[in-house]
N, C-alpha and C. Protein backbone atom coordinates (compact mmCIF):
# COMPACT_ATOMS: atom_id res chain seq x y z
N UNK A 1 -18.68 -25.42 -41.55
CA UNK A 1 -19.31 -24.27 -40.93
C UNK A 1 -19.98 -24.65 -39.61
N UNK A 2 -20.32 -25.82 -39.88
CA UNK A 2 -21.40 -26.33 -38.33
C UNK A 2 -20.19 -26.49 -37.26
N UNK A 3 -18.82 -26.92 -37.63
CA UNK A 3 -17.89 -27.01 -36.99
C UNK A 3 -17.58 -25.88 -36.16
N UNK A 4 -17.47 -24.86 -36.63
CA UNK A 4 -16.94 -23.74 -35.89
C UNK A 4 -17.97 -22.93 -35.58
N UNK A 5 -19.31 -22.98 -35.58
CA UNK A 5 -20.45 -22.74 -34.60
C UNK A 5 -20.34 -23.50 -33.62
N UNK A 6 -20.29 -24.79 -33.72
CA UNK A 6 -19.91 -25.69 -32.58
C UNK A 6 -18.75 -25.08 -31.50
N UNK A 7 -17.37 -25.26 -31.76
CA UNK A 7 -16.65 -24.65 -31.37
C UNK A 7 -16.69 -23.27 -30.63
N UNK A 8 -17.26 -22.23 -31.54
CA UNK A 8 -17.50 -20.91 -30.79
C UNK A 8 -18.89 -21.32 -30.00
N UNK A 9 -19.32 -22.23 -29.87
CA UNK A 9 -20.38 -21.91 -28.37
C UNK A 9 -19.68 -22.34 -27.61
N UNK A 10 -19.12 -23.37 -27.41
CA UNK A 10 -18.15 -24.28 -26.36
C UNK A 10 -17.26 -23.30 -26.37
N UNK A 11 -17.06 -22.47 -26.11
CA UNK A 11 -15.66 -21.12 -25.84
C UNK A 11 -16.31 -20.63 -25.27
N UNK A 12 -17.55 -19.67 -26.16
CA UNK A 12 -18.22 -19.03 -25.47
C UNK A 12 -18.65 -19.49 -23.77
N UNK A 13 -19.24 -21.10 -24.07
CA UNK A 13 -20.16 -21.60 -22.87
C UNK A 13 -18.62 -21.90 -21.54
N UNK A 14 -17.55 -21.67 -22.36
CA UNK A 14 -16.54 -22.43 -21.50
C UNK A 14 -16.19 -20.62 -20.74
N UNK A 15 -15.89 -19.44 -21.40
CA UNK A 15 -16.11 -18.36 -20.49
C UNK A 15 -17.36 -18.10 -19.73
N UNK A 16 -18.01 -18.13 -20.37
CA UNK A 16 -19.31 -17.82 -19.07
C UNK A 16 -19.16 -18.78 -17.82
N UNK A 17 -18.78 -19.94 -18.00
CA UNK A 17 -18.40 -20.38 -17.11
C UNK A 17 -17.36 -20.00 -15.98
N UNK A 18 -16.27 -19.71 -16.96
CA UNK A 18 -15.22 -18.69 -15.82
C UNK A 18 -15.27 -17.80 -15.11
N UNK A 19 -16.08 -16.72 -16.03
CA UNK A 19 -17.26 -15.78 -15.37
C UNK A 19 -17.76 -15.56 -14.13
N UNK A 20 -18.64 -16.95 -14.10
CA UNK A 20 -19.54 -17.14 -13.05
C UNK A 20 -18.17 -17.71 -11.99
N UNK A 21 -17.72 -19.10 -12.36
CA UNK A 21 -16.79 -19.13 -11.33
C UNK A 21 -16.12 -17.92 -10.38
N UNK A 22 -15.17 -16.81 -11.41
CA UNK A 22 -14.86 -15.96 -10.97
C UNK A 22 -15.61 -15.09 -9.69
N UNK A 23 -16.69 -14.79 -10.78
CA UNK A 23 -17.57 -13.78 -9.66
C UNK A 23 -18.08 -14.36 -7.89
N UNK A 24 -18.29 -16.02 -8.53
CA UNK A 24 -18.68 -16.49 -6.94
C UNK A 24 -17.50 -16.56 -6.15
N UNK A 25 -16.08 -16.60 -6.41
CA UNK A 25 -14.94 -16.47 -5.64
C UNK A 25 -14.77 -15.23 -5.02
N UNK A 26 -15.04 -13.82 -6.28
CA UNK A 26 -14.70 -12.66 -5.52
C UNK A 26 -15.39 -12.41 -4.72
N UNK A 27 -16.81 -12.90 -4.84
CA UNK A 27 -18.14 -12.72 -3.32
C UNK A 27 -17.43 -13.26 -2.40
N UNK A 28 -17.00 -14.43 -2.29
CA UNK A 28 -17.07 -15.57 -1.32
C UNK A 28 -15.43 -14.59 -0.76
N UNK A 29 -14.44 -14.12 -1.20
CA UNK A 29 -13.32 -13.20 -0.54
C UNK A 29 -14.14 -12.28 0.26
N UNK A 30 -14.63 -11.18 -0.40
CA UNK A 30 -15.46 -10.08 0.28
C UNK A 30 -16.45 -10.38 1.42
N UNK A 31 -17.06 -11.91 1.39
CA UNK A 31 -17.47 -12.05 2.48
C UNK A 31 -16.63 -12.37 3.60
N UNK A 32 -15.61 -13.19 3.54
CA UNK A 32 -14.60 -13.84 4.02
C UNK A 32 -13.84 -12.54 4.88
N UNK A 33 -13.56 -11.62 4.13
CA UNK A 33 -12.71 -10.11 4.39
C UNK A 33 -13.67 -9.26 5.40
N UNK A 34 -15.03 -9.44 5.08
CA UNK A 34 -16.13 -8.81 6.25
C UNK A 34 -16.28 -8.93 7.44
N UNK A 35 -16.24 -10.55 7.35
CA UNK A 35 -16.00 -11.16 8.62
C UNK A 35 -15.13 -11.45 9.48
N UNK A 36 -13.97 -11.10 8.80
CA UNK A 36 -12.55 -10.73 9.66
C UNK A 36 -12.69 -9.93 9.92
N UNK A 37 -13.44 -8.52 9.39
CA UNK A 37 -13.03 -6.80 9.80
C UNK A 37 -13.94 -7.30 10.99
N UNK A 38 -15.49 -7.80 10.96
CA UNK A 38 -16.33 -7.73 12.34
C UNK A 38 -15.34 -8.73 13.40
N UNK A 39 -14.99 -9.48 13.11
CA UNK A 39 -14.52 -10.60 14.30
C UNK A 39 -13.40 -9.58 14.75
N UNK A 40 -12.79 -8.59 13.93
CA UNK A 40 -11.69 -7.66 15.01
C UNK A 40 -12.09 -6.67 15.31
N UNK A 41 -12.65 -6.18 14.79
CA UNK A 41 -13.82 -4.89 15.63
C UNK A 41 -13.97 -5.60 16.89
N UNK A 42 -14.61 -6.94 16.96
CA UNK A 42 -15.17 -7.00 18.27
C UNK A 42 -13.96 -7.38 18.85
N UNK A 43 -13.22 -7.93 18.81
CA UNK A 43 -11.77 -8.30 19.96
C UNK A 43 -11.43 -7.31 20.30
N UNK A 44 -10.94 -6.24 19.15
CA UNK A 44 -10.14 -4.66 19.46
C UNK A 44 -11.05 -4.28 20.72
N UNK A 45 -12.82 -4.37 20.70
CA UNK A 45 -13.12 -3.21 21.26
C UNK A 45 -13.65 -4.55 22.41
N UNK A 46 -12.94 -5.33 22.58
CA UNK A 46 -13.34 -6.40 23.62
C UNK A 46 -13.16 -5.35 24.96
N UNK A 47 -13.57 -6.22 26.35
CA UNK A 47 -13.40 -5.81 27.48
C UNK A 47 -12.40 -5.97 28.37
N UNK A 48 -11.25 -5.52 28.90
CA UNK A 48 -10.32 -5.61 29.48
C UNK A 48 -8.99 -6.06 29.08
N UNK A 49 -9.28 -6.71 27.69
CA UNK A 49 -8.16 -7.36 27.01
C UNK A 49 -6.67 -6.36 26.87
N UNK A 50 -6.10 -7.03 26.66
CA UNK A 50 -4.46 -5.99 26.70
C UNK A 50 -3.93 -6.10 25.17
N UNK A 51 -3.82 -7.56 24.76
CA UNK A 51 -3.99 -8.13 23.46
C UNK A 51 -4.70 -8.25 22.72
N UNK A 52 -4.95 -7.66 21.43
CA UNK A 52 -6.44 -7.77 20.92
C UNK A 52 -5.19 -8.40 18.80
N UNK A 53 -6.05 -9.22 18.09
CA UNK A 53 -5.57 -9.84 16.73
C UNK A 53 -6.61 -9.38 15.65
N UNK A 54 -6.11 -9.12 14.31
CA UNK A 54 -6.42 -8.93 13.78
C UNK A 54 -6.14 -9.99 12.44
N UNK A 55 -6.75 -10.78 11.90
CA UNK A 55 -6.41 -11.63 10.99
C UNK A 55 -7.02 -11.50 9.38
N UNK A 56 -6.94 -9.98 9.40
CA UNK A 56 -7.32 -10.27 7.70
C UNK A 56 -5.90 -10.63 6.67
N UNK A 57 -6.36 -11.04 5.61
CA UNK A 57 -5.26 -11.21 4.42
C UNK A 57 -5.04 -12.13 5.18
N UNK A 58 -3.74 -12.55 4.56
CA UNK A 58 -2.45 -13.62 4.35
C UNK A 58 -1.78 -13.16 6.26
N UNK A 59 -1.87 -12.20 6.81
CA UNK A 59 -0.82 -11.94 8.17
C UNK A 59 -1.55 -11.47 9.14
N UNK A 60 -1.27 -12.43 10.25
CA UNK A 60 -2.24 -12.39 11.32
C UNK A 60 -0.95 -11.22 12.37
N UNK A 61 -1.77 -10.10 13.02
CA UNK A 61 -1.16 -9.49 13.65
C UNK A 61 -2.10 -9.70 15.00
N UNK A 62 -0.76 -9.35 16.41
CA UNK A 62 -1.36 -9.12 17.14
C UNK A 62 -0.22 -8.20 18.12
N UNK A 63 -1.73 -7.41 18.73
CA UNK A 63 -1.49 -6.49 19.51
C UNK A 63 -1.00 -6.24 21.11
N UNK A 64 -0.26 -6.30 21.55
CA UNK A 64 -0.47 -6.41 22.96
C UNK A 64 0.21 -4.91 23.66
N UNK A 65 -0.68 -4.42 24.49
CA UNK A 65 0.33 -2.67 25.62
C UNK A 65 0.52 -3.92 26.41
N UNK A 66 1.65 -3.21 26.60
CA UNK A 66 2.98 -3.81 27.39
C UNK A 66 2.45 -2.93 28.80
N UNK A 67 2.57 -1.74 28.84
CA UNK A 67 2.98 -0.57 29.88
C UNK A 67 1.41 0.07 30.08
N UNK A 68 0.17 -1.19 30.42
CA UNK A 68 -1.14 -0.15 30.52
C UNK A 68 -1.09 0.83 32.08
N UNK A 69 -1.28 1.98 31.53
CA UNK A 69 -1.58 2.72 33.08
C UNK A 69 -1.52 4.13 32.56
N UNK A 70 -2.19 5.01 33.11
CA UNK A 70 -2.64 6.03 33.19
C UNK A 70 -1.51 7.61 32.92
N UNK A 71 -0.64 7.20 33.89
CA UNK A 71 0.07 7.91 34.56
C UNK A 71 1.66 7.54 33.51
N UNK A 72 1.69 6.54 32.66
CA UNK A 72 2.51 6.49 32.11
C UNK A 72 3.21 7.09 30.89
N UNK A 73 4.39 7.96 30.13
CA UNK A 73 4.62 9.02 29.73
C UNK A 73 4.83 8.14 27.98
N UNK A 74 5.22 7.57 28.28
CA UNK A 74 5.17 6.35 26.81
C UNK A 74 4.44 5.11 26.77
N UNK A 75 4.38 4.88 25.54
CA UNK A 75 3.30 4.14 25.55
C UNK A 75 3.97 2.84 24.85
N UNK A 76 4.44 1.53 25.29
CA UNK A 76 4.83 0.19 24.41
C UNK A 76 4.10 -1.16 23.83
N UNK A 77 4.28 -1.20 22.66
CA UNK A 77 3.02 -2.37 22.39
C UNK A 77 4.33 -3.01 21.59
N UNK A 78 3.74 -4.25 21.92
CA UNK A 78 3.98 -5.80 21.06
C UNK A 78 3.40 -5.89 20.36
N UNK A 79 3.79 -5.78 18.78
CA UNK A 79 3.65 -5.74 17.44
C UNK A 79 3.62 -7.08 17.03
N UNK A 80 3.24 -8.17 17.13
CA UNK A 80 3.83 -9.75 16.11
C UNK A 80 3.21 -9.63 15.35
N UNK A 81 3.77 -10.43 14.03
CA UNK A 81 2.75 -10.76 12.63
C UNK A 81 3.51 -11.67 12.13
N UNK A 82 2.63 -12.60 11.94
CA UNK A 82 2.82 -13.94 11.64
C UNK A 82 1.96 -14.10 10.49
N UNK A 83 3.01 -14.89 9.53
CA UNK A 83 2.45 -15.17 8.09
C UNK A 83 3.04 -16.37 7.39
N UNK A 84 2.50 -17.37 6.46
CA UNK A 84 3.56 -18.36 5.89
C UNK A 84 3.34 -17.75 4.16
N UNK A 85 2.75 -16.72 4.03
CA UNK A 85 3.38 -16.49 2.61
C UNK A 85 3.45 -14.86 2.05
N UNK A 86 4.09 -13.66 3.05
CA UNK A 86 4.26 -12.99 3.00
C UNK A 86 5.37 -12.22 3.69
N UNK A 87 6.89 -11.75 2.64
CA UNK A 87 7.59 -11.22 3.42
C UNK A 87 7.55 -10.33 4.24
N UNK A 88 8.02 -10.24 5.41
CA UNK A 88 7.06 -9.24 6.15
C UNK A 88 8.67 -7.95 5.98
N UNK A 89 9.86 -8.63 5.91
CA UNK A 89 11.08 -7.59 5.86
C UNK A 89 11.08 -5.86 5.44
N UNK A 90 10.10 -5.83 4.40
CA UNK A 90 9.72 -4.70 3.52
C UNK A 90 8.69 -4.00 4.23
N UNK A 91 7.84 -4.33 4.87
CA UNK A 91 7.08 -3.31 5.78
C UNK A 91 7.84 -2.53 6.60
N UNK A 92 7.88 -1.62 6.60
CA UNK A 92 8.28 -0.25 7.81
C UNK A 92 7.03 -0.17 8.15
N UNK A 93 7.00 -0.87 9.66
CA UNK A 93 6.02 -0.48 10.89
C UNK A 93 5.29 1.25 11.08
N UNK A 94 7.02 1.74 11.18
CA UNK A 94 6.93 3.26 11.86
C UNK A 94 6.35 3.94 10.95
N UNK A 95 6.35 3.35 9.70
CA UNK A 95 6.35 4.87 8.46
C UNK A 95 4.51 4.28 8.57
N UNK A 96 3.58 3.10 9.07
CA UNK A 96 2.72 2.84 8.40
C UNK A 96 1.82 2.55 9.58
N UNK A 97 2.18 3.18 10.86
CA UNK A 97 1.24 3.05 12.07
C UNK A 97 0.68 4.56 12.68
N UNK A 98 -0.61 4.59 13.18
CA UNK A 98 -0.70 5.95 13.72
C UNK A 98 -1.56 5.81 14.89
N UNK A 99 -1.46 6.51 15.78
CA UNK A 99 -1.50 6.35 17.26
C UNK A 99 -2.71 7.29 17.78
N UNK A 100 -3.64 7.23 18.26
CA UNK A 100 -4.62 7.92 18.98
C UNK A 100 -5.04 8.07 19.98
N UNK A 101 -5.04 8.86 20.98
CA UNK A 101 -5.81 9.37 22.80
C UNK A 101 -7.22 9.73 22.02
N UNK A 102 -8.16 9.12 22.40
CA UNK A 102 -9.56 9.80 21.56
C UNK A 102 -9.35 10.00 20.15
N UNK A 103 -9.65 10.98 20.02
CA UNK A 103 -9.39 11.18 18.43
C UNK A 103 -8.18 12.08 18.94
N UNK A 104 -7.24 12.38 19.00
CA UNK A 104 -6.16 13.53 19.22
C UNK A 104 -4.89 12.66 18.73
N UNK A 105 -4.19 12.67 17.26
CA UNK A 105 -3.37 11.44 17.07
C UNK A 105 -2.08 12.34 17.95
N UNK A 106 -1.14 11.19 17.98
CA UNK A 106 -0.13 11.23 18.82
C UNK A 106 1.04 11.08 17.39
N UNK A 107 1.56 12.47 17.84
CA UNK A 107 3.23 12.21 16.39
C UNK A 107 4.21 12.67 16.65
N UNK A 108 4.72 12.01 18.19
CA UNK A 108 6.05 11.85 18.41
C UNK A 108 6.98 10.43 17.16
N UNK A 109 8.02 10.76 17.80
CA UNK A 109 8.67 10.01 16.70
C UNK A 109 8.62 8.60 17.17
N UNK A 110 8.39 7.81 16.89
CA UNK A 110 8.13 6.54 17.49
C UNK A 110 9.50 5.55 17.03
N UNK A 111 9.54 4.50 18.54
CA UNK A 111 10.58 3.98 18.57
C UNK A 111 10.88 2.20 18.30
N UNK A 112 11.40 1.94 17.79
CA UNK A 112 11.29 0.42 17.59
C UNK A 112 12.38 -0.53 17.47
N UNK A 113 12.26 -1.92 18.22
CA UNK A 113 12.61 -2.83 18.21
C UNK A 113 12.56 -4.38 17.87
N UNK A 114 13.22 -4.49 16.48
CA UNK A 114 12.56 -5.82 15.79
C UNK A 114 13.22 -6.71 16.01
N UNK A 115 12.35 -8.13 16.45
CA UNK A 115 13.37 -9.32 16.45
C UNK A 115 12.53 -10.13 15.29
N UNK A 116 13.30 -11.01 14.64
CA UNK A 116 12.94 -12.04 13.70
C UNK A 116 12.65 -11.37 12.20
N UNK A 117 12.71 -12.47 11.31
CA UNK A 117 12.45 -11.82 9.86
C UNK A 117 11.60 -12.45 8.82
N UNK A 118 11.60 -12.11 7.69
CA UNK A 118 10.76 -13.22 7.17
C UNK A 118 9.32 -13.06 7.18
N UNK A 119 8.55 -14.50 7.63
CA UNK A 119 7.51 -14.26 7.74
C UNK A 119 7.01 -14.32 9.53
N UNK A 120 7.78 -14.22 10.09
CA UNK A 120 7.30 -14.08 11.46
C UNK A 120 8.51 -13.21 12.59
N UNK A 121 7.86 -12.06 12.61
CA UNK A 121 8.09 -10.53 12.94
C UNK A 121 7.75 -10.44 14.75
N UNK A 122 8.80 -9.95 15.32
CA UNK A 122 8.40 -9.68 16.53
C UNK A 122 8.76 -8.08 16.86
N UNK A 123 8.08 -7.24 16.77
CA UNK A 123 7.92 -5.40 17.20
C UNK A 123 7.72 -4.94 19.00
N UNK A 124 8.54 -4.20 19.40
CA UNK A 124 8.31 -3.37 20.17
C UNK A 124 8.41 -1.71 19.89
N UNK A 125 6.82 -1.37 19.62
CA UNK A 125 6.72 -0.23 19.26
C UNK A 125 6.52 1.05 20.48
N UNK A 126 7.32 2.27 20.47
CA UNK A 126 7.47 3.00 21.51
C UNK A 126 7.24 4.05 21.05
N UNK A 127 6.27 4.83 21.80
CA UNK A 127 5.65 6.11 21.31
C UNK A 127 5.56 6.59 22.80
N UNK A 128 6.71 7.68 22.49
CA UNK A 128 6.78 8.54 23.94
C UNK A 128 5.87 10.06 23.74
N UNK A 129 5.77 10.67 24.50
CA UNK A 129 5.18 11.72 25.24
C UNK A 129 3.40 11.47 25.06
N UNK A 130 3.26 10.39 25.73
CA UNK A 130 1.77 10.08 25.18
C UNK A 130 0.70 10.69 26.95
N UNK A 131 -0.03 11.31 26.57
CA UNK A 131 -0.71 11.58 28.01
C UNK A 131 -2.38 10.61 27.52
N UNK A 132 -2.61 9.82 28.48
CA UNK A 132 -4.01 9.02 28.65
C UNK A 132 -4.59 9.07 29.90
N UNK A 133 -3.98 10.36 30.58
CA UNK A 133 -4.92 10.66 31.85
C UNK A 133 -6.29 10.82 31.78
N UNK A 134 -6.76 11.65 30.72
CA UNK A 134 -8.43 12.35 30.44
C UNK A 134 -8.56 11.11 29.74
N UNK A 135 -8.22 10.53 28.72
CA UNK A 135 -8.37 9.77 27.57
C UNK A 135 -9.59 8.80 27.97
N UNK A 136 -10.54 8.39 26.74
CA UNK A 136 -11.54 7.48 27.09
C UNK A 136 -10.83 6.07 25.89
N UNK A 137 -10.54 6.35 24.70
CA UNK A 137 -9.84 4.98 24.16
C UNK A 137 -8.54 5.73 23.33
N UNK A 138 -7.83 4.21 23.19
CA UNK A 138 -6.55 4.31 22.65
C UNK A 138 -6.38 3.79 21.64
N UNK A 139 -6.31 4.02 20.44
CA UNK A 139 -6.34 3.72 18.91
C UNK A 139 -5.11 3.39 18.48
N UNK A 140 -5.25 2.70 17.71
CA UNK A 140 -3.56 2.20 17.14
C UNK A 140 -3.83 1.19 15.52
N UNK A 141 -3.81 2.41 14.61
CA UNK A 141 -4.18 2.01 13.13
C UNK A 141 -2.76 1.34 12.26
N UNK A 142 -2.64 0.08 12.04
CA UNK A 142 -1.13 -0.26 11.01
C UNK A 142 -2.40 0.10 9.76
N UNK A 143 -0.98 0.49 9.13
CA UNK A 143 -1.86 0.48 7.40
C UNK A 143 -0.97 -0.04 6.33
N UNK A 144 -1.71 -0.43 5.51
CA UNK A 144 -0.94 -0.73 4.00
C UNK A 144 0.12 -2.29 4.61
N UNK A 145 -0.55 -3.39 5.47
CA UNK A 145 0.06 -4.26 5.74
C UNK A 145 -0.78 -5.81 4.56
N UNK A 146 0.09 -6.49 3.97
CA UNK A 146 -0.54 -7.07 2.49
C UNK A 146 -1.63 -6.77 2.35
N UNK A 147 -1.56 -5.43 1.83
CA UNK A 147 -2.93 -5.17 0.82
C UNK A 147 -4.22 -5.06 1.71
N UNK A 148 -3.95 -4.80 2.70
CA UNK A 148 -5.12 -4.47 3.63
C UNK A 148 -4.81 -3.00 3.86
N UNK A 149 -5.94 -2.11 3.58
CA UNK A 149 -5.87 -0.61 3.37
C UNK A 149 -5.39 -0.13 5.52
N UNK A 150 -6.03 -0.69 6.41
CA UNK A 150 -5.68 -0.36 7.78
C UNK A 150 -6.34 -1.59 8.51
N UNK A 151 -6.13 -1.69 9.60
CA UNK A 151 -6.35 -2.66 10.96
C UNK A 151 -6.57 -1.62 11.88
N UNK A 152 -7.30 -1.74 12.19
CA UNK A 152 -7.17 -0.47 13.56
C UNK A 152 -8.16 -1.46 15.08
N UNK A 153 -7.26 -1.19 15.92
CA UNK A 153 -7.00 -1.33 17.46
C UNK A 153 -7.61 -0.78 18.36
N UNK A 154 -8.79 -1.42 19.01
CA UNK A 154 -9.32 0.12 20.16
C UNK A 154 -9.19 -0.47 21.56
N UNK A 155 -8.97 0.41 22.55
CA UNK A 155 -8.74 -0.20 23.57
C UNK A 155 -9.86 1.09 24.31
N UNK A 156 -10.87 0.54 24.89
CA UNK A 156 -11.84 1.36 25.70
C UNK A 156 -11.09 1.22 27.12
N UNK A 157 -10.80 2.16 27.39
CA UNK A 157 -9.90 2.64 28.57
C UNK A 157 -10.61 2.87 29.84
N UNK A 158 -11.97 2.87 29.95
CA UNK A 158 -12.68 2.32 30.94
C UNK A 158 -13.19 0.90 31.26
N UNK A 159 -13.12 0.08 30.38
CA UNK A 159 -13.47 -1.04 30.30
C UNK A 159 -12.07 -2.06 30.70
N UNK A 160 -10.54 -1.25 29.96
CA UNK A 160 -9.74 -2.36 30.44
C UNK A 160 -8.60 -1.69 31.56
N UNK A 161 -8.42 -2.94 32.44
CA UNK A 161 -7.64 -2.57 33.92
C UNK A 161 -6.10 -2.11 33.76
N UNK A 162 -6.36 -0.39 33.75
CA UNK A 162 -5.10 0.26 33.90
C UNK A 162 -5.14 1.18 35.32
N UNK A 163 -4.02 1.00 35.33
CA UNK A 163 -3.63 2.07 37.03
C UNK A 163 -3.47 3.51 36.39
């Protein structure tokens, strides 16, 4: 009998242990995941940048307008995402990106060109009839990319150098 009191505490003491392990890992993610969303908040809404990255999860994306300027009728960005343990083949870009002048989203049909596969993706995404004459920023949300609910992109359009 003393045997298997013995036994059931050492189980017991051996989950609580897992427990605790567990719980300090899922903190230590959630902090980890916080500090990626602030470190791209601030790049996205950096100053003048053309390229702005976003590195939460497992796939580092980055952003670059190709075509900044005012007066221009479409709008092209360089899509990359680079990953070493996530297929990236199964994402549809188009079905999982959405485009913003201010808040006013933009839903022309958007156009695209992929090179590479796997885990390292090269996008040229084209979203025509876009007007950013009045516009103060330019938003550009991917969503549902590994398990990250959105990334979203701001480009303060007074702050960075377009004609």
């Amino acid at each position: 009998m003393k045997k298997i009191i013995l036994i059931a505490g050492i189980v017991l003491l051996l989950a609580l242990v897992g427990v605790v392990a567990w719980s300090i890992n899922q903190t230590n993610q959630q902090r980890e995941s916080k500090n990626n969303t602030q470190q791209t908040q601030q790049q996205a809404t950096g100053k003048g940048g053309l390229t702005q990255t976003d590195k939460q999860g497992a796939v580092e994306v980055a952003l670059t307008w190709l075509n900044p300027g005012r007066n221009e009728t479409s709008l092209k960005m360089d899509v990359s995402m680079n990953t070493h343990s996530v297929d990236l083949n199964s994402y549809n870009l188009v079905q999982n990106v959405e485009v913003y002048a201010d808040n006013r989203q933009i839903t022309s049909q958007f156009g695209l060109n992929t090179q590479g596969e796997g885990h390292h993706v090269q996008n040229v995404l084209t979203v025509p009839d876009v007007n950013l004459r009045q516009a103060k920023t330019l938003k550009v949300i991917l969503k549902n990319l590994d398990n990250i609910p959105s990334r979203t992109f701001i480009w303060d359009l007074l702050q960075v150098n377009i004609k």
